[in-house]
C-alpha atoms as a PDB file:
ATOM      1  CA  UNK A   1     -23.296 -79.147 -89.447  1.00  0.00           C
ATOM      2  CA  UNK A   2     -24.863 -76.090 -87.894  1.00  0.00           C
ATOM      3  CA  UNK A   3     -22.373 -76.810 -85.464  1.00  0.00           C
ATOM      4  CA  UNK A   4     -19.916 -75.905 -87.348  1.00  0.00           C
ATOM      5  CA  UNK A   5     -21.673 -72.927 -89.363  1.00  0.00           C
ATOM      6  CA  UNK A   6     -22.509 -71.323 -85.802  1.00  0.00           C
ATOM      7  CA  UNK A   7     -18.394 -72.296 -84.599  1.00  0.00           C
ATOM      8  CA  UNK A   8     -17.344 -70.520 -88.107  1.00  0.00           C
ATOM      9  CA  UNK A   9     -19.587 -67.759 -87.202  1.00  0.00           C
ATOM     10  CA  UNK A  10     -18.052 -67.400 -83.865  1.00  0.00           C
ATOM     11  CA  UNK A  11     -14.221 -67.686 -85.068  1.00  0.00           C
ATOM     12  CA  UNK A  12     -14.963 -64.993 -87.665  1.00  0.00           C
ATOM     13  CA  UNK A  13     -16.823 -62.839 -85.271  1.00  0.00           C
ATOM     14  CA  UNK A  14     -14.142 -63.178 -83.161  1.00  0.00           C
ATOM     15  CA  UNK A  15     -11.700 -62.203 -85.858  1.00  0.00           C
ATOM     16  CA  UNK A  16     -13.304 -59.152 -86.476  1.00  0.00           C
ATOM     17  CA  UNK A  17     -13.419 -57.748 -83.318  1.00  0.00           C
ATOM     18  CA  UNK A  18      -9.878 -58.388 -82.517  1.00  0.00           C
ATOM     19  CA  UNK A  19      -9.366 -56.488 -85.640  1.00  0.00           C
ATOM     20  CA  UNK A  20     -11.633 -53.972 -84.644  1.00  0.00           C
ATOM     21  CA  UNK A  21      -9.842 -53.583 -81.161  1.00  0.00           C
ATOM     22  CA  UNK A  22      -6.486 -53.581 -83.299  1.00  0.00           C
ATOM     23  CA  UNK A  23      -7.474 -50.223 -85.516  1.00  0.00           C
ATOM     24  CA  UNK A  24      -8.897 -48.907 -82.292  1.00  0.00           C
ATOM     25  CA  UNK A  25      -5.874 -49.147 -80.823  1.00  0.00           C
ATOM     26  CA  UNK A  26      -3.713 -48.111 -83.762  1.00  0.00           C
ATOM     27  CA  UNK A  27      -6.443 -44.644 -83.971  1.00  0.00           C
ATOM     28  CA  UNK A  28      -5.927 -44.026 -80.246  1.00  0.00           C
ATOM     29  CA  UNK A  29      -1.765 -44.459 -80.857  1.00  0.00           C
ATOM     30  CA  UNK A  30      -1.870 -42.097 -83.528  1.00  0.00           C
ATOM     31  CA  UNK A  31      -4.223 -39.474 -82.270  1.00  0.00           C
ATOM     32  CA  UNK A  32      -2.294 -39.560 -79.134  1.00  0.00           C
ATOM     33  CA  UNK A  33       0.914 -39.212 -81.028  1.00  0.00           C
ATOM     34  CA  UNK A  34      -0.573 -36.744 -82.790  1.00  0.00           C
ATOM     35  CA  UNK A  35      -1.648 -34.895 -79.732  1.00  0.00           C
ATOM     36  CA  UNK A  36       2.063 -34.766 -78.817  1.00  0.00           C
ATOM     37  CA  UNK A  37       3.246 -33.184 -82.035  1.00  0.00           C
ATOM     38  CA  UNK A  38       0.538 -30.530 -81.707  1.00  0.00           C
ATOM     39  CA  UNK A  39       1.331 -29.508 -78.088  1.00  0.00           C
ATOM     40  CA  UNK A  40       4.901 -29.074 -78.568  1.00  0.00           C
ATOM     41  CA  UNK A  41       4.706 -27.426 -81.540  1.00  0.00           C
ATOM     42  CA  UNK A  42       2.299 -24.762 -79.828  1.00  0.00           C
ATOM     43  CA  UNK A  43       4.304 -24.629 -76.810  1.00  0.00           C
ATOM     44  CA  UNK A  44       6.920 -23.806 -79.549  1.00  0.00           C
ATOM     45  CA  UNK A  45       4.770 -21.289 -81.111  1.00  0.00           C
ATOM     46  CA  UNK A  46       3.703 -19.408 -77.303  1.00  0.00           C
ATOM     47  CA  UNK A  47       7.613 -19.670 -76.774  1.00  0.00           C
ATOM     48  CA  UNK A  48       8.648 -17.755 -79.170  1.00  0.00           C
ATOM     49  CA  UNK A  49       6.124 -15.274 -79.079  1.00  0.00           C
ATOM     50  CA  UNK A  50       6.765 -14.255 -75.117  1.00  0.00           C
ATOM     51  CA  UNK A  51      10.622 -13.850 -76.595  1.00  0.00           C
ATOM     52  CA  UNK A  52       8.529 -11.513 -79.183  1.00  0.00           C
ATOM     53  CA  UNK A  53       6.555  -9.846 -76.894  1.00  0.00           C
ATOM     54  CA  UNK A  54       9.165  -8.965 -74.305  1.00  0.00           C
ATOM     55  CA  UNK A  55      11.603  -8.091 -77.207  1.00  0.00           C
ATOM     56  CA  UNK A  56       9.633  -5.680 -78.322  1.00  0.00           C
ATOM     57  CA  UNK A  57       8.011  -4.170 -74.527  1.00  0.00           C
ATOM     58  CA  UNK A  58      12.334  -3.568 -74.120  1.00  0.00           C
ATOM     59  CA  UNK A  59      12.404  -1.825 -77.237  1.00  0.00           C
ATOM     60  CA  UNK A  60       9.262   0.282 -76.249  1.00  0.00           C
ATOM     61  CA  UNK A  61      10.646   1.039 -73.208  1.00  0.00           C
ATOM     62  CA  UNK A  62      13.915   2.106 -74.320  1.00  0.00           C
ATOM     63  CA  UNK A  63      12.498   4.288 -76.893  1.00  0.00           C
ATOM     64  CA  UNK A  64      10.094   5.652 -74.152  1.00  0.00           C
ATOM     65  CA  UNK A  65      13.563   6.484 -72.120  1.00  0.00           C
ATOM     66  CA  UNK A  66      15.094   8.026 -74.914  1.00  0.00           C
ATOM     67  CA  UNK A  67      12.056  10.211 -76.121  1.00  0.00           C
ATOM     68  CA  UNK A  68      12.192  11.657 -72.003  1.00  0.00           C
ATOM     69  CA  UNK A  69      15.315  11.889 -72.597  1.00  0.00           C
ATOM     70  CA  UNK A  70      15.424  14.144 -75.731  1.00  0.00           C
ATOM     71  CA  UNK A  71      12.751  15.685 -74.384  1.00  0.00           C
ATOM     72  CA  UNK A  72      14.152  16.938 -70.789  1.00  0.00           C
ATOM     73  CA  UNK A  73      17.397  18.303 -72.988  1.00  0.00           C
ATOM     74  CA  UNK A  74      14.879  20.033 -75.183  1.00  0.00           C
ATOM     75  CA  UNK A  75      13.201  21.650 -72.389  1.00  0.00           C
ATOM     76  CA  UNK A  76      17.175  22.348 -71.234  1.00  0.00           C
ATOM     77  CA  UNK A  77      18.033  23.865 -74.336  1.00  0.00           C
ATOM     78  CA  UNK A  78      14.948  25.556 -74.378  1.00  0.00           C
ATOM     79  CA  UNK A  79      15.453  27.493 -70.905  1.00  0.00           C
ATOM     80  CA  UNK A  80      19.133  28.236 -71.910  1.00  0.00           C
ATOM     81  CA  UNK A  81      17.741  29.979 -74.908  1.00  0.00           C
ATOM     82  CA  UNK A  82      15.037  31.859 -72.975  1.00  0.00           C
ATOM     83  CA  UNK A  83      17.785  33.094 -69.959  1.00  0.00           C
ATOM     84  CA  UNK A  84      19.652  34.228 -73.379  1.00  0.00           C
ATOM     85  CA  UNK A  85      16.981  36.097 -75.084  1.00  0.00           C
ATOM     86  CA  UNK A  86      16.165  37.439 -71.391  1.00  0.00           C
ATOM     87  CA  UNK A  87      19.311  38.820 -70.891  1.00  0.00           C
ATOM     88  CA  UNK A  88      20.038  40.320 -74.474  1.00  0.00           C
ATOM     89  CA  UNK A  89      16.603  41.924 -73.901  1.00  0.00           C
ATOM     90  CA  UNK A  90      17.686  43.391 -70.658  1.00  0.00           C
ATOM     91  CA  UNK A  91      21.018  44.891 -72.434  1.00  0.00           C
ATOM     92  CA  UNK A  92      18.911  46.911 -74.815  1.00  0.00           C
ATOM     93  CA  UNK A  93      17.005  48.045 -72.291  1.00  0.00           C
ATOM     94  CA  UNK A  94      19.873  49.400 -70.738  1.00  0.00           C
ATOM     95  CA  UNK A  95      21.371  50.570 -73.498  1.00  0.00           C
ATOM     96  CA  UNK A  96      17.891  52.362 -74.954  1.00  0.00           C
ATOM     97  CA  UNK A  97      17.980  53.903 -71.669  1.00  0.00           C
ATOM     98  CA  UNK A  98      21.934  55.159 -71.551  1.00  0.00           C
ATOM     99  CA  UNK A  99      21.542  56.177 -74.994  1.00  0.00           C
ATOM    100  CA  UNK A 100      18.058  57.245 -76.311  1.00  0.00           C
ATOM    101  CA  UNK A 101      19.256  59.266 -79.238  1.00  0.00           C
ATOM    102  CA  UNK A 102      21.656  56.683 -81.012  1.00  0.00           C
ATOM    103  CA  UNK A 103      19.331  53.577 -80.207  1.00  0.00           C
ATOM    104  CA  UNK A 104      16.763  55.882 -82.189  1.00  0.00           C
ATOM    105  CA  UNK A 105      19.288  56.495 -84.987  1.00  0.00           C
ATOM    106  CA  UNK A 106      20.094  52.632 -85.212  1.00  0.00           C
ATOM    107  CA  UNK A 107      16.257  51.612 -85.134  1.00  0.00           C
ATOM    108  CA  UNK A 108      15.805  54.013 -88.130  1.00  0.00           C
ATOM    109  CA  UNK A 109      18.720  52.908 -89.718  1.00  0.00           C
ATOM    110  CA  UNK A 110      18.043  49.481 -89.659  1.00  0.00           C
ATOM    111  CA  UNK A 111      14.331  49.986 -90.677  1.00  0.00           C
ATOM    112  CA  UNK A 112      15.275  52.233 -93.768  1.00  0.00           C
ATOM    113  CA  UNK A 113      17.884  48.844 -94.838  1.00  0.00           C
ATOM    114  CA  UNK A 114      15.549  46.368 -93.854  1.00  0.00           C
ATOM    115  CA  UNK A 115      13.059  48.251 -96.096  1.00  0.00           C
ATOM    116  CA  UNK A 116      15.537  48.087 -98.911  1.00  0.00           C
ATOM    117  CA  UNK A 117      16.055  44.569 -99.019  1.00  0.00           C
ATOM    118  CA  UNK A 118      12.470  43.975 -98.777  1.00  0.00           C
ATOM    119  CA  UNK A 119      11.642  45.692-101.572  1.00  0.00           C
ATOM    120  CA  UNK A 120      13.781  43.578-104.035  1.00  0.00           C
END
């Protein structure tokens, strides 16, 4: 009889460890399937941020372009307005010079009016 205690023993002992091999198996399959999901949901996830990332380095750069932009017209506009003020400067010069008596007369009279409107 211990023959067949030690033979039941075995056969159950047996039975566990397939069993035990079986889970291990089934844990590995669904880690590894697991795994899977994982990586291609970050390769997803880095995807879509590099599509993010140079989305937004285009959009920097064409704002830089435009601000260059905007700013060499300013600088235009700028030395337009200058050359302008130069050469309206230069005409009263010339016309201070040609005339010293009437600029003097105009200077008053724009004083005394300025003064005028000030006041209210």
């Amino acid at each position: 009889m211990n023959k067949q205690v030690e033979n039941s023993e075995s056969i159950a002992a047996s039975r566990i460890d397939e069993r035990a091999e079986r889970i291990k198996q089934a844990t590995s399959n669904a880690v590894a399937s697991t795994k899977e999901t994982v990586e291609r949901a970050a390769d997803h996830v880095e995807e879509g941020l590099h599509r993010a990332t140079d989305k937004a380095a285009d959009a920097v750069h064409k704002a830089s372009d435009k601000a260059a932009h905007v700013s060499e017209r300013g600088r235009e506009v700028y030395d337009e307005t200058m050359d302008r003020a130069d050469v309206w400067l230069e005409q009263a010069r010339d016309y201070v010079r040609e005339k010293p008596v009437q600029s003097v007369a105009i200077a008053l009279g724009a004083g005394w009016l300025l003064g005028r409107i000030l006041r209210r």
